[in-house]
C-alpha atoms as a PDB file:
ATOM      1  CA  UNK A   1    -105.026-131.132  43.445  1.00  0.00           C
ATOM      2  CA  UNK A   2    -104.075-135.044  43.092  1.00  0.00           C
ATOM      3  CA  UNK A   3    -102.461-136.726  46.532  1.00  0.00           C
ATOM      4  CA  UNK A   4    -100.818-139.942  45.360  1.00  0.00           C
ATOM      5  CA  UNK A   5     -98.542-142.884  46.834  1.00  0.00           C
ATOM      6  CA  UNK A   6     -94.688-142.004  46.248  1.00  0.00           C
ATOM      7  CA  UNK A   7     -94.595-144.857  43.554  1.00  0.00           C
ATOM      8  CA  UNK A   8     -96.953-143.457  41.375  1.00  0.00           C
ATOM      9  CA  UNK A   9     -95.215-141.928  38.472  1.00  0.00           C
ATOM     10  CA  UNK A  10     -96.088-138.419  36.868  1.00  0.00           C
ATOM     11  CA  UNK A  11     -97.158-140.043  33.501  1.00  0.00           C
ATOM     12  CA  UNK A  12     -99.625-142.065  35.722  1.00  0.00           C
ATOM     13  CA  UNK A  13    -101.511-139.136  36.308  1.00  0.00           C
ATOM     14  CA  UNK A  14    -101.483-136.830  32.539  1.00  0.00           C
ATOM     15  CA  UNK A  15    -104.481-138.180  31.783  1.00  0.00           C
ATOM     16  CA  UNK A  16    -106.328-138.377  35.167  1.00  0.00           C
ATOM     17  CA  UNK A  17    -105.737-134.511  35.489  1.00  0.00           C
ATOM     18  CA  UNK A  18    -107.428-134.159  31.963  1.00  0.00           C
ATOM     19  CA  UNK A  19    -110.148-136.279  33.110  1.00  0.00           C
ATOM     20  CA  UNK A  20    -110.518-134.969  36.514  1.00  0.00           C
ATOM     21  CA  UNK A  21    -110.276-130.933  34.557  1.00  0.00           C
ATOM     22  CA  UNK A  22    -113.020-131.907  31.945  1.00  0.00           C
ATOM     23  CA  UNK A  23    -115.529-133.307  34.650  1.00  0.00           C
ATOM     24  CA  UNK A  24    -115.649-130.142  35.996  1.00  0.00           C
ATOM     25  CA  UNK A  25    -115.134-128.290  32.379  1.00  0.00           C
ATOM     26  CA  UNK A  26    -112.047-126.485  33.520  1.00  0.00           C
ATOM     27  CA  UNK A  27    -109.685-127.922  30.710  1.00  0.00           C
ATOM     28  CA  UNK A  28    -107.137-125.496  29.445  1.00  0.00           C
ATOM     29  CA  UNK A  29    -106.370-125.182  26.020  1.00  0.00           C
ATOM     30  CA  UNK A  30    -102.718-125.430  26.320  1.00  0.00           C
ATOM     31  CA  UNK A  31    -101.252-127.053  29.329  1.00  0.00           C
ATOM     32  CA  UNK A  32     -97.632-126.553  30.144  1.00  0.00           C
ATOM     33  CA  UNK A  33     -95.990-129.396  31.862  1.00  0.00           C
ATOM     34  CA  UNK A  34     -92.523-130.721  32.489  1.00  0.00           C
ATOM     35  CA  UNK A  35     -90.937-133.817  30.988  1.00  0.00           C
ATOM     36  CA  UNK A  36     -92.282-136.374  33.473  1.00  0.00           C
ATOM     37  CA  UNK A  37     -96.188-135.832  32.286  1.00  0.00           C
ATOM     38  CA  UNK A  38     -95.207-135.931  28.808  1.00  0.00           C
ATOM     39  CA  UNK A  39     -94.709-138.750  26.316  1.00  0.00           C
ATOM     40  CA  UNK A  40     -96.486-139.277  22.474  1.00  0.00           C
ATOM     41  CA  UNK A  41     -99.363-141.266  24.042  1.00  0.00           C
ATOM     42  CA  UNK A  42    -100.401-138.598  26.019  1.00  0.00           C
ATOM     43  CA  UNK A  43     -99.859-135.492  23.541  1.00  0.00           C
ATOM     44  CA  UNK A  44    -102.309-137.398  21.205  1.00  0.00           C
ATOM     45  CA  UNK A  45    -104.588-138.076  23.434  1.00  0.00           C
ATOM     46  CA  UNK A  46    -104.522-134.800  25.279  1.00  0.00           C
ATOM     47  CA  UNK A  47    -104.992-133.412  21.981  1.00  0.00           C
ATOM     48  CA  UNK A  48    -107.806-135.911  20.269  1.00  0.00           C
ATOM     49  CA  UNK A  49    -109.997-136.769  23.744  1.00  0.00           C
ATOM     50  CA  UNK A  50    -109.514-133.081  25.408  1.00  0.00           C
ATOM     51  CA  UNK A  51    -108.528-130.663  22.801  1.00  0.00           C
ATOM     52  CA  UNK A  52    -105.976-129.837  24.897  1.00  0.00           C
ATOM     53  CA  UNK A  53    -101.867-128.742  23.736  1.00  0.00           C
ATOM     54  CA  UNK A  54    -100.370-130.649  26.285  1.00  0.00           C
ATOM     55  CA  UNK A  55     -97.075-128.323  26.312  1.00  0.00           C
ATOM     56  CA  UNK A  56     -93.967-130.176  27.389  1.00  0.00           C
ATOM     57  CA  UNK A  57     -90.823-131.457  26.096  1.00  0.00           C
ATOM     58  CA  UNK A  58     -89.974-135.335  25.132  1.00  0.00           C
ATOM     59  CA  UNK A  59     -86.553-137.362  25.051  1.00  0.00           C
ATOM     60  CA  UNK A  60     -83.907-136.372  22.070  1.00  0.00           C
ATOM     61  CA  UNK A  61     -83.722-138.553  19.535  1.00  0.00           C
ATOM     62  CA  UNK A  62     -80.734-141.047  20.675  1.00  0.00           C
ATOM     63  CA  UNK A  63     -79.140-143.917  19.604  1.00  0.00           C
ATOM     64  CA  UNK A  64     -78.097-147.266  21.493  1.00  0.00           C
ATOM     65  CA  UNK A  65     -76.157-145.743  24.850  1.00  0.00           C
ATOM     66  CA  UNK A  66     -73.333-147.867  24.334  1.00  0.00           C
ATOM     67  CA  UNK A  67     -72.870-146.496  20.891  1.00  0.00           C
ATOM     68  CA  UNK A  68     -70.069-144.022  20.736  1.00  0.00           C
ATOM     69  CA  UNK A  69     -69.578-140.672  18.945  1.00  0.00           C
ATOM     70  CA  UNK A  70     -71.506-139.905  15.866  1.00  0.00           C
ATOM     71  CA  UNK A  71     -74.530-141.897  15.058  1.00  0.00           C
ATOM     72  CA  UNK A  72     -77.135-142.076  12.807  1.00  0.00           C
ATOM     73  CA  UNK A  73     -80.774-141.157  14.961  1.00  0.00           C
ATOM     74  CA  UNK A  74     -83.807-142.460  13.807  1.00  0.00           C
ATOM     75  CA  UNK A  75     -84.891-139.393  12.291  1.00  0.00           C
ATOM     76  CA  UNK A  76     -82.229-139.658   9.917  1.00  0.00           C
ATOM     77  CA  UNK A  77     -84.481-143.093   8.417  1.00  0.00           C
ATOM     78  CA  UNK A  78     -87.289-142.694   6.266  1.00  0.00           C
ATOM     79  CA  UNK A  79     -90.448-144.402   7.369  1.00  0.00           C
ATOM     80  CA  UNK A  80     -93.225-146.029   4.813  1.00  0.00           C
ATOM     81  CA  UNK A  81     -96.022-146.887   6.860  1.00  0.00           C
ATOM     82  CA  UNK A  82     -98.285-148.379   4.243  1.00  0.00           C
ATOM     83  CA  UNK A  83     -95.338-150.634   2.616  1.00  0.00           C
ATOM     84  CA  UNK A  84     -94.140-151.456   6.227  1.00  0.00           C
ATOM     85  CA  UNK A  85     -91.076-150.828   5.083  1.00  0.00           C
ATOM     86  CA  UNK A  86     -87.967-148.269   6.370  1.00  0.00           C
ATOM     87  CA  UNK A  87     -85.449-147.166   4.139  1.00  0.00           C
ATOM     88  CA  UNK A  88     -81.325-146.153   5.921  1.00  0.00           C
ATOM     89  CA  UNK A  89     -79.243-143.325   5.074  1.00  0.00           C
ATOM     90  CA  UNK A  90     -77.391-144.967   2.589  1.00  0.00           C
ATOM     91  CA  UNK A  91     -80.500-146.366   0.639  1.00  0.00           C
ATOM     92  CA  UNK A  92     -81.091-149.627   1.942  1.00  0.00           C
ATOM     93  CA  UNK A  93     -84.881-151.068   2.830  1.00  0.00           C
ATOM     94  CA  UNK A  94     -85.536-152.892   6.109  1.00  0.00           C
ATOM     95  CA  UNK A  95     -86.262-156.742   5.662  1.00  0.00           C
ATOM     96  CA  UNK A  96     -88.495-157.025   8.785  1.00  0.00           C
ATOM     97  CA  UNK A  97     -91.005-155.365  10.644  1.00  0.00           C
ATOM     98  CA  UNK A  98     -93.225-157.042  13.122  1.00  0.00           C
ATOM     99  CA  UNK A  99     -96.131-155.525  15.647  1.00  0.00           C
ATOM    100  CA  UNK A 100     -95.101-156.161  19.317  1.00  0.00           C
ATOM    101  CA  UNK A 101     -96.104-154.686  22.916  1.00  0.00           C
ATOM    102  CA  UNK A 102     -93.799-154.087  25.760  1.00  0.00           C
ATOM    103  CA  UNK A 103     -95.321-155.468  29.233  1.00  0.00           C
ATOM    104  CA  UNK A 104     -97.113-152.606  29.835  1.00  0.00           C
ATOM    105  CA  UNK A 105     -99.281-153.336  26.545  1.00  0.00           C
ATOM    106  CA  UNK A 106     -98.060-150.106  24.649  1.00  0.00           C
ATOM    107  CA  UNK A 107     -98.012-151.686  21.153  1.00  0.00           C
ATOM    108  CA  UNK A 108     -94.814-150.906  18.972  1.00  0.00           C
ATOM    109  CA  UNK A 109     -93.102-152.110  15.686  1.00  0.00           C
ATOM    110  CA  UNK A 110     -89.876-153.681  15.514  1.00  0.00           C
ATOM    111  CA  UNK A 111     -87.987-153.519  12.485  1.00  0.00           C
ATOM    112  CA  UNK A 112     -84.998-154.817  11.042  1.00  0.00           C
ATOM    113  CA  UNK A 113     -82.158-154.368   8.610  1.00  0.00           C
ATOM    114  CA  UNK A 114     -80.433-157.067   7.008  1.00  0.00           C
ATOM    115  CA  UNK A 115     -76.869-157.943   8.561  1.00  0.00           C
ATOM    116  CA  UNK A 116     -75.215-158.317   5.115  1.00  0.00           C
ATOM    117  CA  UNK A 117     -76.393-154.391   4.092  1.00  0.00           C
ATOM    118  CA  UNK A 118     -75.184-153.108   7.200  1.00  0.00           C
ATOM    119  CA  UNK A 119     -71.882-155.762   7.319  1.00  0.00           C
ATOM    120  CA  UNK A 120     -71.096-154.116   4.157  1.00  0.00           C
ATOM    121  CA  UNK A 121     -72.022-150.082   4.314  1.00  0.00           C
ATOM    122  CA  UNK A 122     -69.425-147.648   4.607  1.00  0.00           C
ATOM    123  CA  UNK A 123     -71.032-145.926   7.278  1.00  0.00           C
ATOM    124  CA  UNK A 124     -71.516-149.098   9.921  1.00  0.00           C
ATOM    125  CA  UNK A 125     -69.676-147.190  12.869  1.00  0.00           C
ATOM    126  CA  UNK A 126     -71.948-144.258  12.980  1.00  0.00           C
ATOM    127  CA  UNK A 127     -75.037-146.806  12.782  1.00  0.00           C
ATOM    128  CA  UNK A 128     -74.641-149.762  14.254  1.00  0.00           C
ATOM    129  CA  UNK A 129     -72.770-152.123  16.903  1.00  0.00           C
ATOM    130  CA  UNK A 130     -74.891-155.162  15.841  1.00  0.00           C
ATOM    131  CA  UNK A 131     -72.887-157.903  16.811  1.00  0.00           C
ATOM    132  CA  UNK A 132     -75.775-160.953  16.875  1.00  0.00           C
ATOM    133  CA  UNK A 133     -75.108-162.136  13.353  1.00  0.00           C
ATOM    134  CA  UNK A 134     -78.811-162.281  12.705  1.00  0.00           C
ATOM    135  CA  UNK A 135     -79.457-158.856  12.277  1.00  0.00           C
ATOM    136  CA  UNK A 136     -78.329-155.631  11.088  1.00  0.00           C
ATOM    137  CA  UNK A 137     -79.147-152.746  12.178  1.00  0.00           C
ATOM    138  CA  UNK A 138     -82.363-152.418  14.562  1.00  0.00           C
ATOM    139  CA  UNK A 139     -85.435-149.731  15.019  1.00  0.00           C
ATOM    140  CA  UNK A 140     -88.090-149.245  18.036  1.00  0.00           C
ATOM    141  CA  UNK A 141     -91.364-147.687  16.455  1.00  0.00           C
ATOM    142  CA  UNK A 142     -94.712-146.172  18.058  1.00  0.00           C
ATOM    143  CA  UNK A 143     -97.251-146.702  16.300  1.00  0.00           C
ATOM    144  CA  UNK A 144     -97.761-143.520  13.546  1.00  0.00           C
ATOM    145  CA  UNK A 145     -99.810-141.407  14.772  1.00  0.00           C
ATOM    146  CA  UNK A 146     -97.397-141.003  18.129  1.00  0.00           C
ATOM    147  CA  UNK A 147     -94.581-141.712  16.221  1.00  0.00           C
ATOM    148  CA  UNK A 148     -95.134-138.645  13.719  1.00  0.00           C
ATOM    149  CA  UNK A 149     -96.361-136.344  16.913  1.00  0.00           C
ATOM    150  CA  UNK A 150     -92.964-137.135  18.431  1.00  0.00           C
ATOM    151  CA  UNK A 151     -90.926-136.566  15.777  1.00  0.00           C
ATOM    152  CA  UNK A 152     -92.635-133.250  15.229  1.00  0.00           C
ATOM    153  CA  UNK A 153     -92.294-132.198  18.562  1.00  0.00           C
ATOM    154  CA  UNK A 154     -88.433-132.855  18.873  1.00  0.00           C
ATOM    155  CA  UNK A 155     -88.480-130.612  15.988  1.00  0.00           C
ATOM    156  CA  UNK A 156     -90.708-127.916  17.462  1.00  0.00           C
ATOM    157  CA  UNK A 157     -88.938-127.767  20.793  1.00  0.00           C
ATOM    158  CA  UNK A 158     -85.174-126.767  19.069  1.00  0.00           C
ATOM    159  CA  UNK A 159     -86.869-123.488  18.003  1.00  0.00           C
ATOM    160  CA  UNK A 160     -86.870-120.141  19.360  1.00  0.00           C
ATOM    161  CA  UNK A 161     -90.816-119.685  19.158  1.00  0.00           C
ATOM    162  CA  UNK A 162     -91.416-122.923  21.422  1.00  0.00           C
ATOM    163  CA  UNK A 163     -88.824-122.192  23.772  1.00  0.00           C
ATOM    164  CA  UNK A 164     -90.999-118.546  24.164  1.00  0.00           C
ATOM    165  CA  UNK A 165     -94.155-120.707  24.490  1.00  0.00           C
ATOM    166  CA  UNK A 166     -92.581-122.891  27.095  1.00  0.00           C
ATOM    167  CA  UNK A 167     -91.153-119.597  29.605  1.00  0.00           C
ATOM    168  CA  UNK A 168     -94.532-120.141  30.895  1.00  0.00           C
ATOM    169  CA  UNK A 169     -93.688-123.245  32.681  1.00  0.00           C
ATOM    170  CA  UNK A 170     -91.499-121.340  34.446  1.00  0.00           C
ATOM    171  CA  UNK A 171     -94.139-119.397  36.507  1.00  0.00           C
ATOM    172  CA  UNK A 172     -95.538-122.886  37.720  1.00  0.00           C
ATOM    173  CA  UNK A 173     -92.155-123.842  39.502  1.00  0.00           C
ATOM    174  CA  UNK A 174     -92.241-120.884  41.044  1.00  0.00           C
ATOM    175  CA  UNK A 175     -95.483-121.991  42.313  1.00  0.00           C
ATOM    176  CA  UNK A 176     -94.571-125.354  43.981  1.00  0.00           C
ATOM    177  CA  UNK A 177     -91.096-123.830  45.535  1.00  0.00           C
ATOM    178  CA  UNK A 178     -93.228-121.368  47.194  1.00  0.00           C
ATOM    179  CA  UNK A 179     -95.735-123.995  48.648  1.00  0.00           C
ATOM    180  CA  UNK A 180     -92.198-126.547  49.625  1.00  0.00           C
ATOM    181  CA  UNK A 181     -90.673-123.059  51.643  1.00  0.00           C
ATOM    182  CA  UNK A 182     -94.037-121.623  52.614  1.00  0.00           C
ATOM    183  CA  UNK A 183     -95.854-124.587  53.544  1.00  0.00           C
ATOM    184  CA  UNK A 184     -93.647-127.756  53.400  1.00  0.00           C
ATOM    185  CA  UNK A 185     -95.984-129.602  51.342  1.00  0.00           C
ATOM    186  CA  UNK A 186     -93.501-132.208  50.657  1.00  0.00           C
ATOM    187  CA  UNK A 187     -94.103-133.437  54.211  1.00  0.00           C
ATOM    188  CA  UNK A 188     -96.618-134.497  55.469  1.00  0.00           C
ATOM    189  CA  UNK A 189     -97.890-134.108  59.303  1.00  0.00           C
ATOM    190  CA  UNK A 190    -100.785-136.422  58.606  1.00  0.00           C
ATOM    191  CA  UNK A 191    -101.210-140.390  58.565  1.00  0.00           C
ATOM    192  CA  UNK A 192    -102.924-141.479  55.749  1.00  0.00           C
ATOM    193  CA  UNK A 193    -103.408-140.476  51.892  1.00  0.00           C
ATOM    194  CA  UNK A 194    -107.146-139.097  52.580  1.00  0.00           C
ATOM    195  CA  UNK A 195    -105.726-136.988  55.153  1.00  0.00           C
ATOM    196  CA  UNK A 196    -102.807-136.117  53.151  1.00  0.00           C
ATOM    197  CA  UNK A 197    -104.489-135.119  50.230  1.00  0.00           C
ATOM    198  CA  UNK A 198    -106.924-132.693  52.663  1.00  0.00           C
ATOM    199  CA  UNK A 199    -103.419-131.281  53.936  1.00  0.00           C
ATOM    200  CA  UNK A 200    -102.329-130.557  50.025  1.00  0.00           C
ATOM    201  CA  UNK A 201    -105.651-128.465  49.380  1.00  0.00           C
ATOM    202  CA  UNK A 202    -105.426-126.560  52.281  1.00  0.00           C
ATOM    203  CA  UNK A 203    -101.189-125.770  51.336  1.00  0.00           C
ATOM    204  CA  UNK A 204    -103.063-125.074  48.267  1.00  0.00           C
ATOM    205  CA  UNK A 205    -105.678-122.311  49.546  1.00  0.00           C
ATOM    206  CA  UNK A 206    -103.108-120.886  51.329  1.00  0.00           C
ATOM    207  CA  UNK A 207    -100.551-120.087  48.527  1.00  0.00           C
ATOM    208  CA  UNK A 208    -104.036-119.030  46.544  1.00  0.00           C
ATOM    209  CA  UNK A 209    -104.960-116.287  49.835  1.00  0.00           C
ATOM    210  CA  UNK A 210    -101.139-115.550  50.304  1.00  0.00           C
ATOM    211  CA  UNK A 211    -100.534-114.689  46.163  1.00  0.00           C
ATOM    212  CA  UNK A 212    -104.587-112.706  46.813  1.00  0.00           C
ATOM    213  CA  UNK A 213    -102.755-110.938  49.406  1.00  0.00           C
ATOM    214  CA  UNK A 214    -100.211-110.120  47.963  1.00  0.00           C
ATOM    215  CA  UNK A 215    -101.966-108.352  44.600  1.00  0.00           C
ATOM    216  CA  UNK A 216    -103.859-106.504  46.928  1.00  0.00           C
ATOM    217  CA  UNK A 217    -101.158-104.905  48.875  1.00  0.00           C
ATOM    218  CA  UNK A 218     -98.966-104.657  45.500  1.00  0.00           C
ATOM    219  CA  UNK A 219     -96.031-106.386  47.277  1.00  0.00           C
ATOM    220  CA  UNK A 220     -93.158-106.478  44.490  1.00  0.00           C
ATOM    221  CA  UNK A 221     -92.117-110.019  43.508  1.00  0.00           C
ATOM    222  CA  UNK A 222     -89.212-111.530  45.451  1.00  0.00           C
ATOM    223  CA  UNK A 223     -85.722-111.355  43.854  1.00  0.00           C
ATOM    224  CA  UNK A 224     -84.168-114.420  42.865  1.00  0.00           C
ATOM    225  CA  UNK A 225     -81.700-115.595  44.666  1.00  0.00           C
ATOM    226  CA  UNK A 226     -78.183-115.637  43.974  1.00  0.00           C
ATOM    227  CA  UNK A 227     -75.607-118.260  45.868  1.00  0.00           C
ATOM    228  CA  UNK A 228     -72.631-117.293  48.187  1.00  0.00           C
ATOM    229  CA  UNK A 229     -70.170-118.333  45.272  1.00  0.00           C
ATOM    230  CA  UNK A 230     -72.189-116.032  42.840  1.00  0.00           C
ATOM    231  CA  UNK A 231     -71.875-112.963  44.753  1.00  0.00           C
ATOM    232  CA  UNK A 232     -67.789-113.676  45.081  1.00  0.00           C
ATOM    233  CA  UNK A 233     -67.900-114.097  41.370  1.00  0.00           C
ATOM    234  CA  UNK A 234     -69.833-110.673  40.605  1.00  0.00           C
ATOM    235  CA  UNK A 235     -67.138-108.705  43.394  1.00  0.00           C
ATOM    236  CA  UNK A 236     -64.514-110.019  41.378  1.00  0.00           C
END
């Protein structure tokens, strides 16, 4: 159980749950998250530092938003790594590729495509709306190791088999909306995170002695619930 500020992100805290699990040698072997814990970073360290599957889905492959219809995603560009070098659709090599970092130090490449390949290919409107004369076509990279774990995992989470795998996570939102309705754990009646965070275990231990209870007694799981406009739907 982690008690945070309300500006403290969810990827802010992947990899102090690992740590915080391994200190006390309860990691899991696959942990099944939503899309605010996950991003390449943390699936290869999750993996590498912990051993741990860190199950979750990542962002679609996507273009520029203000690019319209069709387009050409990265993954349809082939990526040397040891040459530096990326090679478009339609056969032609990048001209630049330079190591940056974004604020938050995460390093990344940059590359570029020359604006007189992409001036000239057939294909321009479903790749680029480069407009800064300097430049074709542009790419974002992570480095490889994250970029390769991403790309596989976009892959992985279109299939059948890891949409299976991932039901799971369905079983732990049924676990916070019955501490929100059973214990209003989204509110808290104390001032203070210390005393906050003592409220959260307890809400904890009591879903824990309620869901005891309620294997004991073999109570049958609640039936979901279906809306007012559902129910007029199935009468008609």
């Amino acid at each position: 159980m982690a008690t945070t500020d309300a500006t403290v992100t969810d990827t802010e805290m992947t990899e102090k749950i690992h740590q915080g699990l391994a200190a006390r040698e309860l990691l899991p072997g696959e942990h099944a998250v939503d899309a605010g814990y996950v991003t390449a970073a943390h699936i290869v360290t999750a993996r590498d530092e912990h051993g741990v599957d860190l199950l979750g889905p990542v962002g679609p492959d996507t273009c520029h938003a203000n690019h319209p219809g069709e387009h050409f995603a990265q993954s349809a560009f082939t990526i040397d790594w040891e040459r530096r070098q990326v090679t478009c659709p339609q056969g032609a090599t990048s001209i630049s590729w330079s190591d940056q970092r974004k604020a938050s130090g995460t390093p990344l490449a940059r590359i570029h495509f020359a604006v007189t390949d992409c001036a000239a290919c057939p294909l321009r409107a479903k790749c680029t709306t480069a407009t800064n004369g300097k430049w074709g076509r542009s790419l974002t990279l992570l480095p490889r190791e994250q970029q390769e774990v991403l790309a596989q995992r976009r892959e992985e989470q279109q299939t059948e088999e890891w949409k299976k795998r991932y039901d799971i996570r369905a079983g732990v939102e049924g676990t916070i909306s019955q501490a929100v309705r059973r214990t209003g754990i989204r509110h808290t009646r104390c001032i203070g995170l210390a005393k906050t965070h003592l409220g959260n275990v307890l809400a904890a231990t009591a879903i824990n002695i309620i869901r005891f209870d309620a294997w004991f007694t073999e109570t049958p799981l609640g039936q979901t619930r279906t809306s007012h406009l559902a129910r007029l739907e199935l009468a008609a």
